[in-house]
C-alpha atoms as a PDB file:
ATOM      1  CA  UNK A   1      47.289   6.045 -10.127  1.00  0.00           C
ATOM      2  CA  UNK A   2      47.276   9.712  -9.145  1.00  0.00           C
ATOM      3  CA  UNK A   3      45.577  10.929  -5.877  1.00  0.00           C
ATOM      4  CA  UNK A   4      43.608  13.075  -8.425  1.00  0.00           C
ATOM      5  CA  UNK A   5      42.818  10.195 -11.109  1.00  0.00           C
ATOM      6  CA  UNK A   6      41.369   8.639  -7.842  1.00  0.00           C
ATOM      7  CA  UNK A   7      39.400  11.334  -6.689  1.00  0.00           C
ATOM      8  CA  UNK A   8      37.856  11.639 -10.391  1.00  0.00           C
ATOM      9  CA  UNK A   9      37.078   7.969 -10.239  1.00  0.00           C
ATOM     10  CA  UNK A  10      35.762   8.574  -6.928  1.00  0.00           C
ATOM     11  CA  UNK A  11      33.531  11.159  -7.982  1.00  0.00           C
ATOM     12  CA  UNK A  12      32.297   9.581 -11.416  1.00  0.00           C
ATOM     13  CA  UNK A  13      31.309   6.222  -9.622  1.00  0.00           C
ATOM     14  CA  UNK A  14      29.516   8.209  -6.983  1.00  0.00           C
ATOM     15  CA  UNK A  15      27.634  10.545  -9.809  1.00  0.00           C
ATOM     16  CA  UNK A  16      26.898   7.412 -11.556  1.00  0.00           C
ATOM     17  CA  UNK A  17      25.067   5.499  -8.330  1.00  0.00           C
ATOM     18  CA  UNK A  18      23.508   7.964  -7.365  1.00  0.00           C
ATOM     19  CA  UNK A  19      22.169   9.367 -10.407  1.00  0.00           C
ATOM     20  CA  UNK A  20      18.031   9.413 -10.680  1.00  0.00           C
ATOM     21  CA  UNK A  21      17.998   6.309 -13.178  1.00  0.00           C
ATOM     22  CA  UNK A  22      20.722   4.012 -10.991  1.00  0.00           C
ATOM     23  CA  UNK A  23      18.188   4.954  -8.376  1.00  0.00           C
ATOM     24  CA  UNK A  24      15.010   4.003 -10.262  1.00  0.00           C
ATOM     25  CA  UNK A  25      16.680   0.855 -11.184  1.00  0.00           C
ATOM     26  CA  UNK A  26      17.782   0.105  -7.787  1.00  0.00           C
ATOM     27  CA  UNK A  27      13.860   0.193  -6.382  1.00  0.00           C
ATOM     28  CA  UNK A  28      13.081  -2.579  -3.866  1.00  0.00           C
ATOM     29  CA  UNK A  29      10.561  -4.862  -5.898  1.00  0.00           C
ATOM     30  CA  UNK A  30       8.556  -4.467  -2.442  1.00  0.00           C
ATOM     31  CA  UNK A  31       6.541  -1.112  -2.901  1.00  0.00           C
ATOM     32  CA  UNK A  32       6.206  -0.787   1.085  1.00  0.00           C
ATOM     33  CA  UNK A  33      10.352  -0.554   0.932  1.00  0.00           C
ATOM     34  CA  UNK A  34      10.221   2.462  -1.475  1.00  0.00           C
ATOM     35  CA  UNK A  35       9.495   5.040   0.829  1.00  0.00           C
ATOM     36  CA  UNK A  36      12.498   4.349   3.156  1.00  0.00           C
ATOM     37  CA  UNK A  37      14.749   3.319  -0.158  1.00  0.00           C
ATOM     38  CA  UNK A  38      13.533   6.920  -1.784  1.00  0.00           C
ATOM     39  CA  UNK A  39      13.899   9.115   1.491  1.00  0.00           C
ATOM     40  CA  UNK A  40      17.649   7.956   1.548  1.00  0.00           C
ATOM     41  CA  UNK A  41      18.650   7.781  -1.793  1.00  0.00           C
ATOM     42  CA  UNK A  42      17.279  11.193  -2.797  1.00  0.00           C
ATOM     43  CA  UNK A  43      17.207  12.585   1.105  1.00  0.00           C
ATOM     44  CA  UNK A  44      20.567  11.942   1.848  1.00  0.00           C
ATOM     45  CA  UNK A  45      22.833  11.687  -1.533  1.00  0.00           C
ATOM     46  CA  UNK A  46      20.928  14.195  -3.695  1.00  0.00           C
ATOM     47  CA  UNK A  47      19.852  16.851  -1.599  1.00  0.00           C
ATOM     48  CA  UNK A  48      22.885  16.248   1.431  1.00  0.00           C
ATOM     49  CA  UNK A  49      23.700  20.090   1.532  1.00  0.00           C
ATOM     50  CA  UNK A  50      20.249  20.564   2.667  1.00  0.00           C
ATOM     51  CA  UNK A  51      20.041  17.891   5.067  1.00  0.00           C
ATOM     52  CA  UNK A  52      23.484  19.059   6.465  1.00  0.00           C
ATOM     53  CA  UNK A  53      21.673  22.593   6.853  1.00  0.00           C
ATOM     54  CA  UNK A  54      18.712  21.338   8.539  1.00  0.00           C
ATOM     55  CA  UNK A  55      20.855  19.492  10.969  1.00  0.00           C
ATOM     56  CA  UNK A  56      22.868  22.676  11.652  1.00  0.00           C
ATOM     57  CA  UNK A  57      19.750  24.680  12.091  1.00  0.00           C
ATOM     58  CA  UNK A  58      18.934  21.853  14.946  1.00  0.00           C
ATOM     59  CA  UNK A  59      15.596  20.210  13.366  1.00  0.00           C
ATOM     60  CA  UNK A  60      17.686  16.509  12.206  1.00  0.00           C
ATOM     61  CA  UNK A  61      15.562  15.418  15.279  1.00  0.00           C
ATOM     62  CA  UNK A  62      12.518  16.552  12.994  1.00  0.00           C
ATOM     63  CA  UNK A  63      13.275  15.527   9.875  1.00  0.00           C
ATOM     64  CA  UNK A  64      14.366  11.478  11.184  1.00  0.00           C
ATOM     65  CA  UNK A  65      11.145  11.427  12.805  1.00  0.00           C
ATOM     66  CA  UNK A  66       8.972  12.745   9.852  1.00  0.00           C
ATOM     67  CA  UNK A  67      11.106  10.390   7.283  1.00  0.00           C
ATOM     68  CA  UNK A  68      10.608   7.185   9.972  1.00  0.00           C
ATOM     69  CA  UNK A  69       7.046   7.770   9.885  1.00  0.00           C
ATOM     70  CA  UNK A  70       6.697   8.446   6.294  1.00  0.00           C
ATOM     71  CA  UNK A  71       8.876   4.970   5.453  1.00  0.00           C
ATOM     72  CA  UNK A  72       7.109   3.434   8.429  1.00  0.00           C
ATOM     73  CA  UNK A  73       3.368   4.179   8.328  1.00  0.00           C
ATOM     74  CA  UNK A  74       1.466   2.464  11.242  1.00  0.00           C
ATOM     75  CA  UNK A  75       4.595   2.761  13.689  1.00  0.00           C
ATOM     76  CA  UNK A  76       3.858   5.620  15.837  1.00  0.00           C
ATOM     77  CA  UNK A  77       6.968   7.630  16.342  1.00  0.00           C
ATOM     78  CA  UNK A  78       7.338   9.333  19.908  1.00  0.00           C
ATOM     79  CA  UNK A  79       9.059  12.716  19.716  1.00  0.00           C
ATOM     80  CA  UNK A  80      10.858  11.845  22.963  1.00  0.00           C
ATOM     81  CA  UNK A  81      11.579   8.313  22.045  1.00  0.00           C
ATOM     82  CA  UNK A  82      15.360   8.094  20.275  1.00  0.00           C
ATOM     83  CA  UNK A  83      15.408   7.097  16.805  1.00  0.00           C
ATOM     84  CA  UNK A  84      17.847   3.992  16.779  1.00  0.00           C
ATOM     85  CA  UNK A  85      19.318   1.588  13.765  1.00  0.00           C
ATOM     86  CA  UNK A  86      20.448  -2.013  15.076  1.00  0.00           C
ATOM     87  CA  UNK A  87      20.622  -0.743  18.949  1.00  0.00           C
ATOM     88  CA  UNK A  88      22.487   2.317  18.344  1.00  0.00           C
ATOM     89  CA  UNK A  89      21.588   5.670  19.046  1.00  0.00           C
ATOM     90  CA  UNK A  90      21.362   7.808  15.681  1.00  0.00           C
ATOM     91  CA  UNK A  91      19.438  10.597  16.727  1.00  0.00           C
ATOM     92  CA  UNK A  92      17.414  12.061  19.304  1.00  0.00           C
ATOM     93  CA  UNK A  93      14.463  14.593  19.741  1.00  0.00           C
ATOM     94  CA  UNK A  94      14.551  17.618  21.403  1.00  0.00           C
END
């Protein structure tokens, strides 16, 4: 196999998860998981480029905390307090 016939596989499977009915499909039975599950999937591997832009425009701090307390309602979410995942660091406010 080609390093291009790998990329294109690459690229199709990718297309292919993360198109909008893989991602329908994929929904948690549990509708209090479909925020978080909906914020990533569509968040982060549909609309990256702007997520990248908002992180280079310095308001990732921003947008974790509004999509923690969006996939988290009832947990208040201190701007000063760092966002972590399993005891590590991710991101911080400013």
């Amino acid at each position: 196999m080609s390093a291009e016939e790998l990329q294109e596989g690459f690229l199709w499977m990718y297309r292919e998860f993360y198109s909008w009915r893989r991602i329908r499909d994929r929904l948690p039975e549990a509708r209090e998981q479909w925020a978080a599950y909906l914020l990533f999937n569509v968040l982060y591997r549909k609309l990256g480029a702007a997520v990248s832009l908002v992180g280079k425009l310095g308001a990732m701090g921003l947008l974790a905390r509004t999509a923690r307390a969006l996939s988290y309602p009832g947990v208040a979410v201190d701007k000063h307090e760092p966002l972590t995942m399993q005891n590590q660091t991710v991101c911080c406010g400013s």
